[in-house]
N, C-alpha and C. Protein backbone atom coordinates (compact mmCIF):
# COMPACT_ATOMS: atom_id res chain seq x y z
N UNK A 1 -9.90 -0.03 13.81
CA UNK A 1 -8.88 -0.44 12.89
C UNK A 1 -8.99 -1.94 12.65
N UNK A 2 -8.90 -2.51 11.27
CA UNK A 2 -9.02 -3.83 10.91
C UNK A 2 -7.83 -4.84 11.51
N UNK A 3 -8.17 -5.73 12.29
CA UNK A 3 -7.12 -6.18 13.05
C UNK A 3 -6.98 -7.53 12.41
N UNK A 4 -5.72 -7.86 12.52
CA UNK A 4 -5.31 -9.34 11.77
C UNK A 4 -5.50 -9.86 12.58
N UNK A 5 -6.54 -11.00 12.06
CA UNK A 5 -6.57 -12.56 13.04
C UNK A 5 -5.56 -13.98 12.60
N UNK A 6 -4.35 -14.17 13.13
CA UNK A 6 -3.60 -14.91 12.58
C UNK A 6 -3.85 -16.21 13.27
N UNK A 7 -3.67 -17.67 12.68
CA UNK A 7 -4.13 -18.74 13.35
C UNK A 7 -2.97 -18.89 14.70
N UNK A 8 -3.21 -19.99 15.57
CA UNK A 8 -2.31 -20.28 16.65
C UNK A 8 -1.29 -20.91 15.89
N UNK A 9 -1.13 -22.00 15.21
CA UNK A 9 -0.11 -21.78 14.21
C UNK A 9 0.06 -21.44 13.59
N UNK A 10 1.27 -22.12 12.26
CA UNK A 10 1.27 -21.44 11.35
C UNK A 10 -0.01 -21.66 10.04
N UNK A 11 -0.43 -20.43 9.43
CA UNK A 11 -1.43 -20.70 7.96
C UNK A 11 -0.88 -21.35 7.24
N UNK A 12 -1.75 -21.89 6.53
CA UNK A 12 -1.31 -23.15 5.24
C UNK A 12 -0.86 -22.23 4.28
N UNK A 13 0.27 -22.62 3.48
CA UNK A 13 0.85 -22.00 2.26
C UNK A 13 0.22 -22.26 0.98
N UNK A 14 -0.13 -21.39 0.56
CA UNK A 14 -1.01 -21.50 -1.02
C UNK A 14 0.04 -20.75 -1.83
N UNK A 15 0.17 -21.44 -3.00
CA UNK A 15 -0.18 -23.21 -3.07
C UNK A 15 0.50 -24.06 -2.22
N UNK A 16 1.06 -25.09 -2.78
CA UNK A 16 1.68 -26.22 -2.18
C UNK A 16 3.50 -25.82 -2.55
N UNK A 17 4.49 -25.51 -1.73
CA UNK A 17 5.60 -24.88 -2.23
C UNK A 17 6.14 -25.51 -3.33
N UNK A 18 6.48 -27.24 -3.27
CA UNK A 18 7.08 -27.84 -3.55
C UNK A 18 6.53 -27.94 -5.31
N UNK A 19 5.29 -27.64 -5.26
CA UNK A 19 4.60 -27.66 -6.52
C UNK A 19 4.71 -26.54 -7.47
N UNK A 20 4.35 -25.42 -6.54
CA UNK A 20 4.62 -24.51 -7.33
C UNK A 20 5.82 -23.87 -7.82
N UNK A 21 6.45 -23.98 -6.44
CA UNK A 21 8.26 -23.40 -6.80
C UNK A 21 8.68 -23.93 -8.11
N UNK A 22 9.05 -25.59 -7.97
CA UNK A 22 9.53 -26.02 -8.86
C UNK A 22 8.72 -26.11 -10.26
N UNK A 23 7.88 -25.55 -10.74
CA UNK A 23 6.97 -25.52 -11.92
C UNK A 23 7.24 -23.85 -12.33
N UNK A 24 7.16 -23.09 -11.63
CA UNK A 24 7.04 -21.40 -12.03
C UNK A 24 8.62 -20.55 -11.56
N UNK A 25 9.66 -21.65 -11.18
CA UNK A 25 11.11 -20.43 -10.89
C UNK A 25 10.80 -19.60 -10.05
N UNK A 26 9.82 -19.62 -8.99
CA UNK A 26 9.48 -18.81 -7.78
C UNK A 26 10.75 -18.41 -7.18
N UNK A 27 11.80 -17.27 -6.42
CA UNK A 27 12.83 -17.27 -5.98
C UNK A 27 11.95 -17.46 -4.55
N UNK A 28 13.01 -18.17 -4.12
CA UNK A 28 12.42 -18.98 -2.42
C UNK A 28 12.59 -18.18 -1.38
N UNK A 29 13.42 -16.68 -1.73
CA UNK A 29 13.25 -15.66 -0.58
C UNK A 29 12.39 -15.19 -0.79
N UNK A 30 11.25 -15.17 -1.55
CA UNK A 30 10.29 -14.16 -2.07
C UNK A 30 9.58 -13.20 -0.86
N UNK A 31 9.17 -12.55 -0.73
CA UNK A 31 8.26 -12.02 0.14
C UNK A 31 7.50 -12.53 0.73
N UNK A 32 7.05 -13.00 1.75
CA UNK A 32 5.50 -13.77 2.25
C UNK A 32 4.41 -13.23 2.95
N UNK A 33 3.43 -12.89 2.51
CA UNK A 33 2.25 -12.19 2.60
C UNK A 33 0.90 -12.92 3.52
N UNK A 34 0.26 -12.39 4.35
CA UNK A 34 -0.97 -12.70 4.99
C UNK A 34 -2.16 -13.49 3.55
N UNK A 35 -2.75 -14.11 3.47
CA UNK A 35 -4.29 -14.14 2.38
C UNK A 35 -5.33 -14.21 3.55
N UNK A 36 -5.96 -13.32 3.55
CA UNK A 36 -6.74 -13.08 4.25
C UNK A 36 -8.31 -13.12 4.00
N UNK A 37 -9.25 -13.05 5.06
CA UNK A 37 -10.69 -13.33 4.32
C UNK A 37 -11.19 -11.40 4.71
N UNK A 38 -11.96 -10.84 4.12
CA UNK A 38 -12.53 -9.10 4.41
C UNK A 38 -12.48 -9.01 6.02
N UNK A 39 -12.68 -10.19 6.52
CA UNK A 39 -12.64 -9.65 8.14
C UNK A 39 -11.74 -9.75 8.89
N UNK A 40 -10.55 -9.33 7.99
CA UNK A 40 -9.12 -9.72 8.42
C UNK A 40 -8.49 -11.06 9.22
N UNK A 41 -8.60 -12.35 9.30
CA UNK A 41 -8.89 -13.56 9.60
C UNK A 41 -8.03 -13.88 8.06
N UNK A 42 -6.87 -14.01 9.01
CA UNK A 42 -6.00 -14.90 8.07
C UNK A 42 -5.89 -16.55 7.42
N UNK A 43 -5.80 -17.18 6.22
CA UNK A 43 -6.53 -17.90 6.22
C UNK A 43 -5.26 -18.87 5.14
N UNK A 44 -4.17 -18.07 5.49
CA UNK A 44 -3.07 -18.33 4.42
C UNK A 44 -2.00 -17.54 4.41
N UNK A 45 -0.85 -18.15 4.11
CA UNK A 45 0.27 -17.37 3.83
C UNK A 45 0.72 -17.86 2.46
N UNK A 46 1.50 -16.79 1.32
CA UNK A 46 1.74 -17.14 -0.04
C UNK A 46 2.71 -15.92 -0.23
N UNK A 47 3.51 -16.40 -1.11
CA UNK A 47 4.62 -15.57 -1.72
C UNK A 47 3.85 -13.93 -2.46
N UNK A 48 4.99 -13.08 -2.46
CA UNK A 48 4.31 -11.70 -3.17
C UNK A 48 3.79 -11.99 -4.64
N UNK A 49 4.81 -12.79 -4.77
CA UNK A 49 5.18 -13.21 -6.68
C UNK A 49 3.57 -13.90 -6.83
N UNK A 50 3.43 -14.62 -5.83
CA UNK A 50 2.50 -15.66 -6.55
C UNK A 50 0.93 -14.81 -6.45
N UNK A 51 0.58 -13.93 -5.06
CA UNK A 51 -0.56 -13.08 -5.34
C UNK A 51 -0.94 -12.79 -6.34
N UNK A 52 0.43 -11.45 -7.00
CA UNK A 52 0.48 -10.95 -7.77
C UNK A 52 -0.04 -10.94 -9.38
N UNK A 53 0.56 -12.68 -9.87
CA UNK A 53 0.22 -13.17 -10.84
C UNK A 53 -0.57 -14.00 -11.12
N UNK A 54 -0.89 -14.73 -10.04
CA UNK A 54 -1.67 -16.26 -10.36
C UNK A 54 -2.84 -15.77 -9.30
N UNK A 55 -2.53 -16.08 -8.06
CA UNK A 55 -3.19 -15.99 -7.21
C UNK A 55 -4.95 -15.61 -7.19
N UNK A 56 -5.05 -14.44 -7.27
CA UNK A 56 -6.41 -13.81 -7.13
C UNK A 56 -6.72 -14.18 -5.68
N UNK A 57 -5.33 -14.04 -4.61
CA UNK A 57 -5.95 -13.95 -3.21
C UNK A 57 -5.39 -12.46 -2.15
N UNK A 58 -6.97 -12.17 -1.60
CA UNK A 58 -6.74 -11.51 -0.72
C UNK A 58 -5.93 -10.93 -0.18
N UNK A 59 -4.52 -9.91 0.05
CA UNK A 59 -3.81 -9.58 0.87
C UNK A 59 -3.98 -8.22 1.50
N UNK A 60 -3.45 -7.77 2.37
CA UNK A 60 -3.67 -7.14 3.24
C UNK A 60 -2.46 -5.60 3.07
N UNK A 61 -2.87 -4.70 2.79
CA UNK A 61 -1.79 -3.08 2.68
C UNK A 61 -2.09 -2.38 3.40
N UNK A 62 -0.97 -1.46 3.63
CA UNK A 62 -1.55 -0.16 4.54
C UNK A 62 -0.89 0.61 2.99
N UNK A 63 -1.69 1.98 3.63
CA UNK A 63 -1.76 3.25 2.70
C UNK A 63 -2.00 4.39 3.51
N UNK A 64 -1.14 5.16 3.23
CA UNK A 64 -1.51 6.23 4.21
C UNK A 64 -1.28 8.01 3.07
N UNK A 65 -2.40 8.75 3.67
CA UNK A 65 -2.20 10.12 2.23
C UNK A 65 -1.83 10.95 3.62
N UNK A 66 -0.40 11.67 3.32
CA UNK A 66 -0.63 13.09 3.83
C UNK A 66 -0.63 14.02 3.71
N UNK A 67 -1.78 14.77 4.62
CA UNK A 67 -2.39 16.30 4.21
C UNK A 67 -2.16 17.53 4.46
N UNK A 68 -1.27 18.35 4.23
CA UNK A 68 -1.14 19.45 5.05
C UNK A 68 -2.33 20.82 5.53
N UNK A 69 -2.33 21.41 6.06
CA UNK A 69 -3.57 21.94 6.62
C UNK A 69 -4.11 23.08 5.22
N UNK A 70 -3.61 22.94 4.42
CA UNK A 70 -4.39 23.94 2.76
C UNK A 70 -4.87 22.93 2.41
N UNK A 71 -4.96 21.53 2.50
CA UNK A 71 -5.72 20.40 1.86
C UNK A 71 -4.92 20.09 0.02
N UNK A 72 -3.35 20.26 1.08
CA UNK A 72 -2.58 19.78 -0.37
C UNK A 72 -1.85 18.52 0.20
N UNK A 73 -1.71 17.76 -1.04
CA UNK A 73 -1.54 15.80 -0.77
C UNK A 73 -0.35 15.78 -0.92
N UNK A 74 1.04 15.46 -0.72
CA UNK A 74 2.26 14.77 -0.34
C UNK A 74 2.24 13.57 -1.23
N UNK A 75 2.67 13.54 -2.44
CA UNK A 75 2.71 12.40 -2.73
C UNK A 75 4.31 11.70 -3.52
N UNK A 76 4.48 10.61 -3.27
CA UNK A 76 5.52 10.45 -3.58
C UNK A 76 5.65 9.53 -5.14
N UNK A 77 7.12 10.20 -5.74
CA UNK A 77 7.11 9.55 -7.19
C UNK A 77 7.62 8.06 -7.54
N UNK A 78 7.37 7.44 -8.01
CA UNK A 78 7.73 6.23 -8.11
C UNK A 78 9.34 5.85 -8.99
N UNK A 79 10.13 5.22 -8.40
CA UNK A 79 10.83 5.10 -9.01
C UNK A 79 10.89 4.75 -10.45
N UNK A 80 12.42 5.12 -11.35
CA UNK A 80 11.36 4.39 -12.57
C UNK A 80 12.74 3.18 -12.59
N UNK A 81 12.70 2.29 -11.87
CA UNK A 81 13.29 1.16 -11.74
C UNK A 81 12.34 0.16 -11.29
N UNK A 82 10.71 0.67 -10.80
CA UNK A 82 9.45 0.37 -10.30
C UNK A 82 9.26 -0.80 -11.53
N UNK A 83 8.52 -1.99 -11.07
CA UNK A 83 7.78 -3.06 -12.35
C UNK A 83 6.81 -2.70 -12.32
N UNK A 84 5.84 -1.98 -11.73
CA UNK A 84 4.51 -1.69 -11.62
C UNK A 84 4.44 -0.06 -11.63
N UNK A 85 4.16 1.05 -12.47
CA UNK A 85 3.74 2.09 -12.59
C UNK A 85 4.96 3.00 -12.41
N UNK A 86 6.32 2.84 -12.72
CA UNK A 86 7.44 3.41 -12.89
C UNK A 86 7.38 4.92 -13.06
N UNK A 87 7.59 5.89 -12.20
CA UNK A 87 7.78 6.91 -12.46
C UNK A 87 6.66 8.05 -11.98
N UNK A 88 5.63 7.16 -11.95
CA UNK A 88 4.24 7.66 -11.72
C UNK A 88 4.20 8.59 -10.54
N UNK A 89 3.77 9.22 -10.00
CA UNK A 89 3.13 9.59 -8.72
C UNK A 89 2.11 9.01 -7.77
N UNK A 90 2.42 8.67 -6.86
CA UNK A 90 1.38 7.65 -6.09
C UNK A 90 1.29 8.40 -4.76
N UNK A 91 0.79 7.58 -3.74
CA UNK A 91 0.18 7.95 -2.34
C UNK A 91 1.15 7.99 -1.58
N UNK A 92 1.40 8.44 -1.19
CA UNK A 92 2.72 9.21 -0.06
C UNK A 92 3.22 7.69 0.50
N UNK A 93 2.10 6.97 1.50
CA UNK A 93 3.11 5.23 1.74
C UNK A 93 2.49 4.29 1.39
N UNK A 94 2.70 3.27 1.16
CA UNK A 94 2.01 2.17 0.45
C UNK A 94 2.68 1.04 0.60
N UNK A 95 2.38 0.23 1.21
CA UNK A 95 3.51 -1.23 1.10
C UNK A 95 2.42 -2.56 1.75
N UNK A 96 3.08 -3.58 1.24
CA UNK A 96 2.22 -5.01 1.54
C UNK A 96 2.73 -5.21 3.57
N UNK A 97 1.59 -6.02 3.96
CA UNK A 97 1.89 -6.51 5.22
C UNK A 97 2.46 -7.80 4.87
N UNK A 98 3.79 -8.12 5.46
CA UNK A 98 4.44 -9.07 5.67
C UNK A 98 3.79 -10.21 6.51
N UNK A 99 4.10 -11.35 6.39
CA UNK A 99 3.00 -12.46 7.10
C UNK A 99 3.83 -12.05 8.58
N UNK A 100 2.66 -12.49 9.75
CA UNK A 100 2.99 -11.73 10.93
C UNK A 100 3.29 -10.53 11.57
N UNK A 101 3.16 -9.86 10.59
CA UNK A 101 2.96 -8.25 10.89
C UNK A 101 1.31 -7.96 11.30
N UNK A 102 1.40 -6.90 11.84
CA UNK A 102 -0.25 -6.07 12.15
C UNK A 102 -0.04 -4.62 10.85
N UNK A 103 -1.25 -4.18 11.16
CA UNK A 103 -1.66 -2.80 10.11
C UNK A 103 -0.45 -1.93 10.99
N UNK A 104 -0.36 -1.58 11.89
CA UNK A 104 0.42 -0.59 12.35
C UNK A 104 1.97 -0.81 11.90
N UNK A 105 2.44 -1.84 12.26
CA UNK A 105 3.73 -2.27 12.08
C UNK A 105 4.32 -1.93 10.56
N UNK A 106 3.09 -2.27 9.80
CA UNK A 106 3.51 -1.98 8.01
C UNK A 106 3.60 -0.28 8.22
N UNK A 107 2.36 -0.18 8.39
CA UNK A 107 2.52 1.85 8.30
C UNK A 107 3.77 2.16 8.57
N UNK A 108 4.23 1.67 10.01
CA UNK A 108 5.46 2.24 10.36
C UNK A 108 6.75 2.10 9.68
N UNK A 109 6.95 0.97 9.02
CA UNK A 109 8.10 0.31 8.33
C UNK A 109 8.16 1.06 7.03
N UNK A 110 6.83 1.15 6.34
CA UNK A 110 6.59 1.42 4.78
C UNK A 110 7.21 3.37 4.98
N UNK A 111 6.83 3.97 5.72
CA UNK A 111 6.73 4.98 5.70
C UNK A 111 8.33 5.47 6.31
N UNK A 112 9.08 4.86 7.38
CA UNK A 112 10.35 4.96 7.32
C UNK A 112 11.36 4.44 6.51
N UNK A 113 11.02 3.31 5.63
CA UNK A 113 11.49 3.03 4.01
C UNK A 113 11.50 3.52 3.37
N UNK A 114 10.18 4.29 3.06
CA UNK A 114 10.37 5.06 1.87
C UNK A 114 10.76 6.54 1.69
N UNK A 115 10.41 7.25 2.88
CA UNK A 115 10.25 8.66 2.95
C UNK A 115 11.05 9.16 4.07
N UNK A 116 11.69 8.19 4.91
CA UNK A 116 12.24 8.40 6.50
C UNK A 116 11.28 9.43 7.12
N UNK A 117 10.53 9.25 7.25
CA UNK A 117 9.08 9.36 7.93
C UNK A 117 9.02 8.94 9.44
N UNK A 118 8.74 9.17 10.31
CA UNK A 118 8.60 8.37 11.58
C UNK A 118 8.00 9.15 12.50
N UNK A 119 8.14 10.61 12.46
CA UNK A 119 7.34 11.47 13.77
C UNK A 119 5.67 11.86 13.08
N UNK A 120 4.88 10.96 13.20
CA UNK A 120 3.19 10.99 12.67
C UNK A 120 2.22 10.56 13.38
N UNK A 121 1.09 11.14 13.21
CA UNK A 121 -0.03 10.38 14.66
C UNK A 121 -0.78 9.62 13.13
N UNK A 122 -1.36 8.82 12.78
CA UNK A 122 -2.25 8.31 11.74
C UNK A 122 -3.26 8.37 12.14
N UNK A 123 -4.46 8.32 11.43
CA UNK A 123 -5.86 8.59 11.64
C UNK A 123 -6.26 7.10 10.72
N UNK A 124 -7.47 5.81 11.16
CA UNK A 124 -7.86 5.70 10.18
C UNK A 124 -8.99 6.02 9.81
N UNK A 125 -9.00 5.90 7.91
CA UNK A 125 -9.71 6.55 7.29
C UNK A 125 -10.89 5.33 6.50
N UNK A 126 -10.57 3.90 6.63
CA UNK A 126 -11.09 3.03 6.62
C UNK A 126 -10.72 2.01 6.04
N UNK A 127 -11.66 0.62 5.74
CA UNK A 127 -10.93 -0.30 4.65
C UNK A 127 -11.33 -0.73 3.65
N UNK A 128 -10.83 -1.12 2.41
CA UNK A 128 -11.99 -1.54 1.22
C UNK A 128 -11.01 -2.65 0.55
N UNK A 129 -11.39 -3.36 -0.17
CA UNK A 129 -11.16 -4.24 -1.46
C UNK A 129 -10.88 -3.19 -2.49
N UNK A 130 -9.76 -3.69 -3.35
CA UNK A 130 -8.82 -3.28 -4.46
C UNK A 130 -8.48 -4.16 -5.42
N UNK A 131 -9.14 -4.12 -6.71
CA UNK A 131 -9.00 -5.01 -7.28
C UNK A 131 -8.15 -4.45 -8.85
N UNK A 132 -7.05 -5.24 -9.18
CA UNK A 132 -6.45 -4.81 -10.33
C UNK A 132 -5.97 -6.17 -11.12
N UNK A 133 -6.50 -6.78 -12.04
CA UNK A 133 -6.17 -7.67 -12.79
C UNK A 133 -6.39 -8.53 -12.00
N UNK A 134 -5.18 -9.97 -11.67
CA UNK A 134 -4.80 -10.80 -10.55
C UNK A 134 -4.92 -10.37 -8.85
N UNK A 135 -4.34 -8.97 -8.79
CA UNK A 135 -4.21 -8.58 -7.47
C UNK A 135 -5.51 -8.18 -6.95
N UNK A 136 -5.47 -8.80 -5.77
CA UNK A 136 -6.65 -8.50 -4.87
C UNK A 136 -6.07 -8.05 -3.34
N UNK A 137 -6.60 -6.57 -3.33
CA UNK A 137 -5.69 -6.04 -1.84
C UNK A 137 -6.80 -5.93 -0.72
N UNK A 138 -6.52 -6.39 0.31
CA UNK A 138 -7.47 -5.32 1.18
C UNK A 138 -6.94 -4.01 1.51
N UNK A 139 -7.38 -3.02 1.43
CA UNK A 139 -6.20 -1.87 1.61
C UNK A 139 -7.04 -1.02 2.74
N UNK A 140 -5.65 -1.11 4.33
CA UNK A 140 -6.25 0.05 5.20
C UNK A 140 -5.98 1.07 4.85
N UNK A 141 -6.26 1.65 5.15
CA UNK A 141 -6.08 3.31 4.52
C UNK A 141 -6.05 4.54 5.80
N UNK A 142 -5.22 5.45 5.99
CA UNK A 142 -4.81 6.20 6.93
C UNK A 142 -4.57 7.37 6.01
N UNK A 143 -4.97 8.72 7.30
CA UNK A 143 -4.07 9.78 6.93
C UNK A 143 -3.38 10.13 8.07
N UNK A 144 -2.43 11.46 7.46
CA UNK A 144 -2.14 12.22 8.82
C UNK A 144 -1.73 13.56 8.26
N UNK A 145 -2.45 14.25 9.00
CA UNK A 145 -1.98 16.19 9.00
C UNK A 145 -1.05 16.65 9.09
N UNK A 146 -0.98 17.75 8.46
CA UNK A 146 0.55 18.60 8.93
C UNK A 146 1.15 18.60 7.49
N UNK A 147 2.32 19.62 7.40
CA UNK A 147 3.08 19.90 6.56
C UNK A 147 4.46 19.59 7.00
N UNK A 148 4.87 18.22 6.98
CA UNK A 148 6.36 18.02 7.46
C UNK A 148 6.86 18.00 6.13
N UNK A 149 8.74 18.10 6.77
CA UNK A 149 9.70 18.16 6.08
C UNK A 149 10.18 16.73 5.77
N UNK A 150 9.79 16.52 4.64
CA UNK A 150 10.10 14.82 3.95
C UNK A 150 10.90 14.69 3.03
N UNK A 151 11.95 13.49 3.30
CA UNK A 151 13.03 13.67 2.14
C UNK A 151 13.12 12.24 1.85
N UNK A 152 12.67 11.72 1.05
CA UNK A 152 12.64 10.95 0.32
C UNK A 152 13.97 10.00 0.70
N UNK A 153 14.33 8.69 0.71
CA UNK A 153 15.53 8.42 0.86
C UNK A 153 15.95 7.06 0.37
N UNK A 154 14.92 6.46 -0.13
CA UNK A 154 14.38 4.75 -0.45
C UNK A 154 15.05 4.63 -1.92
N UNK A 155 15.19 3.34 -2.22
CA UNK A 155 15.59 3.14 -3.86
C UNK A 155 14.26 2.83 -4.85
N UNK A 156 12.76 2.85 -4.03
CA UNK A 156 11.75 2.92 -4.59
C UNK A 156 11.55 4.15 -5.11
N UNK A 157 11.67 5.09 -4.54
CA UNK A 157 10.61 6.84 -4.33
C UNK A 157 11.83 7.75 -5.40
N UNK A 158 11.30 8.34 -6.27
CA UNK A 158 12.17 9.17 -6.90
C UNK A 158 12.34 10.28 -6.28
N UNK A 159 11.22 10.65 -5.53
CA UNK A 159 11.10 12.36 -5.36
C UNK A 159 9.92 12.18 -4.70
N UNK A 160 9.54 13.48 -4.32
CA UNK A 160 8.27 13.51 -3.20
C UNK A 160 7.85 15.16 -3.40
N UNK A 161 7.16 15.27 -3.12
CA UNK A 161 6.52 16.47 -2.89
C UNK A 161 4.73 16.93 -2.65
N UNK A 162 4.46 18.25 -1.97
CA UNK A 162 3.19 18.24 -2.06
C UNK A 162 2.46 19.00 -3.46
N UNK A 163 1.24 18.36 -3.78
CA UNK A 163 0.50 18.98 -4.45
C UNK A 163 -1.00 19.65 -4.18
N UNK A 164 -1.32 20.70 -4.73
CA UNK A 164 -2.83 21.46 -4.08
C UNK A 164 -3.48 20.06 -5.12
N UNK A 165 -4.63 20.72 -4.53
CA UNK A 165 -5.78 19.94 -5.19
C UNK A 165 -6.16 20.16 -6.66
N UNK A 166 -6.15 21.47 -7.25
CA UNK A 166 -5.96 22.13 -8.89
C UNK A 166 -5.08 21.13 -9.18
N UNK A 167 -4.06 21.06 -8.92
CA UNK A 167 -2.98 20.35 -9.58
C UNK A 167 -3.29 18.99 -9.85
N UNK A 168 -3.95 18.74 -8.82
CA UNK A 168 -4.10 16.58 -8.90
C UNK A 168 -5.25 17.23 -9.59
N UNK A 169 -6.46 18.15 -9.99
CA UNK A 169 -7.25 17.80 -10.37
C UNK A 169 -7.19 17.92 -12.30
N UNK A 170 -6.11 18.85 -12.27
CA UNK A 170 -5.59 19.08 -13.85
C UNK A 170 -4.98 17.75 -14.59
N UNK A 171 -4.48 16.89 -13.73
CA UNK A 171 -3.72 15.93 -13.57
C UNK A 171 -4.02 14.67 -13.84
N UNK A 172 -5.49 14.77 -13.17
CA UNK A 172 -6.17 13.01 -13.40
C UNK A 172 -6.62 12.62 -14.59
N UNK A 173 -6.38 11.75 -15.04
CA UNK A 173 -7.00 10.64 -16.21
C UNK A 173 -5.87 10.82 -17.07
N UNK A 174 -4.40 11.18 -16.86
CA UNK A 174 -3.63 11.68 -17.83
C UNK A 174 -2.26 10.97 -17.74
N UNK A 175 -2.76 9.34 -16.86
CA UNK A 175 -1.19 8.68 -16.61
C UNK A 175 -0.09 9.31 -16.03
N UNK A 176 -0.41 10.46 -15.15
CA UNK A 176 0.76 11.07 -13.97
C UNK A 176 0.68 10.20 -13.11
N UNK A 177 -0.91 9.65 -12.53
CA UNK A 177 -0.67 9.19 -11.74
C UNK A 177 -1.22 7.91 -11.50
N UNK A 178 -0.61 6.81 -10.05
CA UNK A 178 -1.21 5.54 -10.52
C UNK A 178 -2.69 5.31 -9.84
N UNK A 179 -2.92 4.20 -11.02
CA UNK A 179 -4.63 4.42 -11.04
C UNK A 179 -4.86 3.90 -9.43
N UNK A 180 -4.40 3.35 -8.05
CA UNK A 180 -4.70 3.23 -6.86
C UNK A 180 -5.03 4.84 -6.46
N UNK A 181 -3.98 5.76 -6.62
CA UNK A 181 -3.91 6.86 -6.16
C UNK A 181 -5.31 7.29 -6.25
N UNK A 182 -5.40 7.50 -8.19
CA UNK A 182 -6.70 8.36 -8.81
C UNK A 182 -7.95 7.48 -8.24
N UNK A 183 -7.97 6.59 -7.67
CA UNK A 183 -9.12 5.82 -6.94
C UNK A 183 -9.33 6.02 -5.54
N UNK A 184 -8.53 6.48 -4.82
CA UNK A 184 -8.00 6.70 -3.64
C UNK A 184 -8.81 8.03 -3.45
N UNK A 185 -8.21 9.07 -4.17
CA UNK A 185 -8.61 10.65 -4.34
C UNK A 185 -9.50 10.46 -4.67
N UNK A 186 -10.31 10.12 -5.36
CA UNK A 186 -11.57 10.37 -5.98
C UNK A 186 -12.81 9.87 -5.00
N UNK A 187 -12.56 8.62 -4.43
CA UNK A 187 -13.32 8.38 -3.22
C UNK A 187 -13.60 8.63 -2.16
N UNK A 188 -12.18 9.20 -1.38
CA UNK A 188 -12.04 9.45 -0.01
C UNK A 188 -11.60 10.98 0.10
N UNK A 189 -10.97 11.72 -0.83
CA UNK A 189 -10.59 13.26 -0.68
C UNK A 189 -11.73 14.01 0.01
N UNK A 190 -12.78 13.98 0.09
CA UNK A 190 -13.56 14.37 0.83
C UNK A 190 -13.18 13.56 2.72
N UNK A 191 -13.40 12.82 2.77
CA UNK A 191 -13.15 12.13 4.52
C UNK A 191 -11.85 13.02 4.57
N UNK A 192 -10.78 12.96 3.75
CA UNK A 192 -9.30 13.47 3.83
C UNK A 192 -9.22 15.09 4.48
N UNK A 193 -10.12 15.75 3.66
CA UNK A 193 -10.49 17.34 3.68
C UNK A 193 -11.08 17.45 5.03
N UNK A 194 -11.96 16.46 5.66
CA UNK A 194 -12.95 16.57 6.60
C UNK A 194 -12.00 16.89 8.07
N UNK A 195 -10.57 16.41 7.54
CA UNK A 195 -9.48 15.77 8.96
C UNK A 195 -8.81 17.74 9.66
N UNK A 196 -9.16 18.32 8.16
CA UNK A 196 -8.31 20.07 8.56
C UNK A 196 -9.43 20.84 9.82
């Protein structure tokens, strides 16, 4: 598992706060995120806002798909109060690592946020670079087996449910779902299948 190397103090803030805040209306609670280099070796800390848009740095996600033993995917719907892919269907958990968090700690948080999720063994399934416009993710990636009873409970997640594989496959290229997901499935559904 890709392990965060965080410095003995604290990482330098990119950019410079005082510069950027006051130039771009940054809100000063913003989120604060790891920037990391591929070998997880933290190398920075920076607001969500500023990754997002300006940035083009490195951060660090967990993602996790789960599978029940027919090799049907759990995926959850996106709210449509969402700024990014509203409504869509995406990967069962998904959330940024908070600066000073590890990969495990997010899994655990993201997945009792969104889905009240918490009794799961995770498997990982590996790590890659994610690139979408500005955003640059490292994204770990996990599954876990089984057919649990998930109820959605977050002000992100509209709804949840599982789907067979016909279904996601009738499905893709047709804006149901978001393009992480359809990149996700298309690469790794095989390693995913390999786990039954």
């Amino acid at each position: 598992m890709l392990e965060l190397l965080y410095p003995s103090g604290h990482a330098p803030v990119i950019p410079s706060p005082r510069s950027y805040l006051a130039d771009q209306n940054i809100v000063a609670d913003d989120e604060i995120l790891p920037v990391v280099e591929p070998s997880g070796v933290v190398i920075g800390q920076s607001s969500r806002q500023y990754v997002h848009t300006v940035g083009n740095l490195m951060h660090p996600v967990a993602h996790m798909h789960i599978i029940d033993r027919d090799g049907s995917l759990y995926l959850q719907k996106r709210a449509a109060s969402k700024s990014l892919y509203p409504g869509m269907w995406d990967i069962a958990v998904g959330g940024h690592v908070s600066y000073g968090e590890n990969i495990e700690e997010t899994l655990a948080r993201e997945a009792s946020e969104e889905l009240n999720f918490r009794d799961f063994n995770p498997v990982e399934i590996g790590t890659f670079k994610y690139e979408s416009g500005n955003d640059v993710e490292l994204v770990c990636l996990f599954a876990t087996v089984g057919h649990f009873d998930i109820n959605p409970i977050s002000l992100e997640v509209d709804d949840g449910r599982y789907w067979t594989r016909k279904e996601i496959e009738e499905n893709l290229g047709k804006s149901v779902f978001t393009p992480t997901f359809e990149y996700e499935y298309r690469q790794y559904y095989g390693m995913l299948e390999a786990l039954l």
